[in-house]
Protein backbone atom coordinates (compact mmCIF):
# COMPACT_ATOMS: atom_id res chain seq x y z
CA UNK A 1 0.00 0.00 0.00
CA UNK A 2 2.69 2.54 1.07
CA UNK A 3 4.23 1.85 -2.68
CA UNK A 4 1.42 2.56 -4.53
CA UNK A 5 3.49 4.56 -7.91
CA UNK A 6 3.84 7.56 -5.18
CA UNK A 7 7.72 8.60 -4.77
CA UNK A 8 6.92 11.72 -2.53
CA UNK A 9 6.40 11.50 1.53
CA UNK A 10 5.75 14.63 3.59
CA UNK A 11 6.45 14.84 7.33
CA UNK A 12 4.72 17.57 8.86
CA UNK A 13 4.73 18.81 12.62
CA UNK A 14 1.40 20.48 13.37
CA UNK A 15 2.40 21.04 17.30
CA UNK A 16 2.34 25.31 16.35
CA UNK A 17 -0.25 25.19 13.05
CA UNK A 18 -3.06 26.28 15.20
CA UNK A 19 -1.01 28.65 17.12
CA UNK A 20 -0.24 30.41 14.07
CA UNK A 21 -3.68 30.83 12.00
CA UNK A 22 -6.59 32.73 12.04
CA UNK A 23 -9.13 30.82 14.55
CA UNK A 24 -11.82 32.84 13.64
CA UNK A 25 -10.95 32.48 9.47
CA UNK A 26 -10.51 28.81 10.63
CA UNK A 27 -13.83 28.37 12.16
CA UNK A 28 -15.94 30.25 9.30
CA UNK A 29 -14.73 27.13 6.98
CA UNK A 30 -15.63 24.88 9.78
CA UNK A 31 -18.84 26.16 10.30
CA UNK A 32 -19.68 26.48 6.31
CA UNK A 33 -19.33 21.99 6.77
CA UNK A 34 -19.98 21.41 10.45
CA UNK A 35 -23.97 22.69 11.14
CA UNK A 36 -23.89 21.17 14.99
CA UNK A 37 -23.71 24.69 17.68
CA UNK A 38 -22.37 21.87 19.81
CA UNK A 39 -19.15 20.31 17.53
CA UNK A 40 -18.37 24.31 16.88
CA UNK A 41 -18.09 25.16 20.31
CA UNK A 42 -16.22 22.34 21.23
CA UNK A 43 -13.20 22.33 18.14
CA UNK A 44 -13.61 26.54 19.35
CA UNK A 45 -12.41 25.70 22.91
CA UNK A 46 -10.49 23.05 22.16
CA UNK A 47 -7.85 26.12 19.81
CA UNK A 48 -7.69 28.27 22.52
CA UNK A 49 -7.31 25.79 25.25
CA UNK A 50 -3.94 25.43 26.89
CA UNK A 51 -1.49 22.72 27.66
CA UNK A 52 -0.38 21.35 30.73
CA UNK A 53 3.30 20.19 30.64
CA UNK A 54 5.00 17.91 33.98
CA UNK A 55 1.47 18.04 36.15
């Protein structure tokens, strides 16, 4: 499968992607697929939510 007449790979590190864009130019194309107040809400807190490092 991984051989499949491909000869390109790309290794990307998303850790700061979401750090770095537009949340609210993010979440208009969300909303424009995702219709649930509920799902929005949640992927909304979950980009500004922190991150708890050693506790």
């Amino acid at each position: 499968m991984m051989n499949e007449g491909y000869t390109w790979l790309v290794d990307i590190d998303l850790e700061k992607f979401f750090d770095n864009e537009n949340h609210d130019k993010l979440m208009n194309i969300v909303s424009k697929t995702v219709k649930d107040g509920d799902v929005i809400s949640l992927i909304r807190k979950y980009l500004v939510s922190g991150v708890i490092i050693n506790d």
